[in-house]
C-alpha atoms as a PDB file:
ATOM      1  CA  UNK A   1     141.801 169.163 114.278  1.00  0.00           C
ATOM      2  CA  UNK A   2     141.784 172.249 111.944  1.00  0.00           C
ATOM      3  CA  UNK A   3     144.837 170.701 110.380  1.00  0.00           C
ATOM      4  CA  UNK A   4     142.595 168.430 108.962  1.00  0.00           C
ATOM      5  CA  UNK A   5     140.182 170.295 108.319  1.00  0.00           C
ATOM      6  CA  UNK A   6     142.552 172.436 106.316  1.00  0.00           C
ATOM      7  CA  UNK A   7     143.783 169.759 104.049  1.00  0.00           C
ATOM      8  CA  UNK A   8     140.347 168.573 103.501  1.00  0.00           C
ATOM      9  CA  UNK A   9     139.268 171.855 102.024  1.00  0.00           C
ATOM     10  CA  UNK A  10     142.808 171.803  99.851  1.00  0.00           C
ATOM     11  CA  UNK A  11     141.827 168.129  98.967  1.00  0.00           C
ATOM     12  CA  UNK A  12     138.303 169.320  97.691  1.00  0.00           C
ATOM     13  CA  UNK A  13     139.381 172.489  95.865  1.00  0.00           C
ATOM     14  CA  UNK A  14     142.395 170.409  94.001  1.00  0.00           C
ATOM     15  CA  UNK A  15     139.998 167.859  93.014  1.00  0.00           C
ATOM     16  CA  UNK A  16     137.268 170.531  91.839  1.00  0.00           C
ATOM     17  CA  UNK A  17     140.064 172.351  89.946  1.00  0.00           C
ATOM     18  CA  UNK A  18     140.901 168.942  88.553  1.00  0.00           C
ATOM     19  CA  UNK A  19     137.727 168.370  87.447  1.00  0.00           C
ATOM     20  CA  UNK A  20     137.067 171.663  86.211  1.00  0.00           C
ATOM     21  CA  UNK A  21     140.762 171.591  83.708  1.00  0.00           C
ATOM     22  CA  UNK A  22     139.453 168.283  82.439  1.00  0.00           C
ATOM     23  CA  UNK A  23     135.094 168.599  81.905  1.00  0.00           C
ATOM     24  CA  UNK A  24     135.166 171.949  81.527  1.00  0.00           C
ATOM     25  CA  UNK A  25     131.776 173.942  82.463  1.00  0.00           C
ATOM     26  CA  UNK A  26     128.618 172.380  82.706  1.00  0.00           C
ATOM     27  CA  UNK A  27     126.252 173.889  79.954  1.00  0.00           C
ATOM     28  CA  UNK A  28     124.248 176.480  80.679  1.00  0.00           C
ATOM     29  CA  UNK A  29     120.502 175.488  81.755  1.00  0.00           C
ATOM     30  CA  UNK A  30     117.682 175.552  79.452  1.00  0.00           C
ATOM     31  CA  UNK A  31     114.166 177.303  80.282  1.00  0.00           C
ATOM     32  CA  UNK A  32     111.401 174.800  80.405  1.00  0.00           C
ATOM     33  CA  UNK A  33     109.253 177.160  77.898  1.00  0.00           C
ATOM     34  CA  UNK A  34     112.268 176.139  75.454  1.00  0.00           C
ATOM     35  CA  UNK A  35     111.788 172.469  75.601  1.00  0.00           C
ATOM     36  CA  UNK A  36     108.051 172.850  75.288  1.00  0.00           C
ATOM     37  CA  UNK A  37     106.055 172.639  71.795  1.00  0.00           C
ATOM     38  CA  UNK A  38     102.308 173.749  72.091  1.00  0.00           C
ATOM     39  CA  UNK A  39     100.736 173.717  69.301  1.00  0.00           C
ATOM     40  CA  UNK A  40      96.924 173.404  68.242  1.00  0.00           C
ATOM     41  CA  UNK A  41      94.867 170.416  68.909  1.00  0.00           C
ATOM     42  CA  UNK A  42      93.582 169.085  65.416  1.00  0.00           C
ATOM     43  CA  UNK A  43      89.363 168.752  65.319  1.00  0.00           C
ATOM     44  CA  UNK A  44      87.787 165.422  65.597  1.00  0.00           C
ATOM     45  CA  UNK A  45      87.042 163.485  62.589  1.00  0.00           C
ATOM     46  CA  UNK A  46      83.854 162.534  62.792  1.00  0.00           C
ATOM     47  CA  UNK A  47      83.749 159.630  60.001  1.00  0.00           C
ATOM     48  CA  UNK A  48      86.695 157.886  62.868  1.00  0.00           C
ATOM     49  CA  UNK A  49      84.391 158.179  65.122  1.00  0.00           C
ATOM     50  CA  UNK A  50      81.273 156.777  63.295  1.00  0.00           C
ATOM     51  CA  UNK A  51      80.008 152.814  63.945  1.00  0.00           C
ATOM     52  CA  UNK A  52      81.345 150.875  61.209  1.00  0.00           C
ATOM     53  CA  UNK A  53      79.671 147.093  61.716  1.00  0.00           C
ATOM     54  CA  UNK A  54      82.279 145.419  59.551  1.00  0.00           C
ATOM     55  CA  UNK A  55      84.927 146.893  61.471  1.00  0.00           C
ATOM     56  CA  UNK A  56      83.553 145.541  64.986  1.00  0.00           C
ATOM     57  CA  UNK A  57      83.086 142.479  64.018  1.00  0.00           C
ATOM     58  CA  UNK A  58      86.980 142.251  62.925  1.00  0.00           C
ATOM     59  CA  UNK A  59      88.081 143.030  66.036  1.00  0.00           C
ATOM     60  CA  UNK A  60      85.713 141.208  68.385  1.00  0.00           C
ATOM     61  CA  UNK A  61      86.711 137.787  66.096  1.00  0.00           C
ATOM     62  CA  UNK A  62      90.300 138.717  66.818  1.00  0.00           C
ATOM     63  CA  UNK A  63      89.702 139.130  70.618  1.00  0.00           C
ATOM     64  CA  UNK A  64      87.853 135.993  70.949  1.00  0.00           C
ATOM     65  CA  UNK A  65      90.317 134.292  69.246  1.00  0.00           C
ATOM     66  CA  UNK A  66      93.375 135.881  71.078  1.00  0.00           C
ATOM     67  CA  UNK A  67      91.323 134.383  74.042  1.00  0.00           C
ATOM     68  CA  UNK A  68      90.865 131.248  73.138  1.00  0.00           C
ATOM     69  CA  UNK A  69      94.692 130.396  72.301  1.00  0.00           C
END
């Protein structure tokens, strides 16, 4: 039994050092504070925000028409 067990390690390291010759290391890992951007928020506009009557009635003809096709 430890025969096998003995090729089976020789199997696995032959196959890592196989591996290794031909990928090569993996790269090294990056810190997730690296891959992150934070930056501000930008303020509110508030003319975006403000009722524009035209506007609504442009989209609610589109949704009622999107509805009834």
């Amino acid at each position: 039994m430890e025969d096998r067990n003995t090729q089976d390690k020789k199997t696995q390291d032959n196959g890592a050092a196989m591996r290794r010759a031909r990928f090569g290391a993996l790269p090294e890992r990056i810190a997730y504070e690296d891959m992150v951007e934070t930056k501000p928020a930008s303020p509110r506009d508030p003319a975006r925000d403000a009722y524009d009557p035209e506007g609504a009635t442009n989209r609610l003809s589109c949704l009622a028409w999107d509805l009834a096709l």
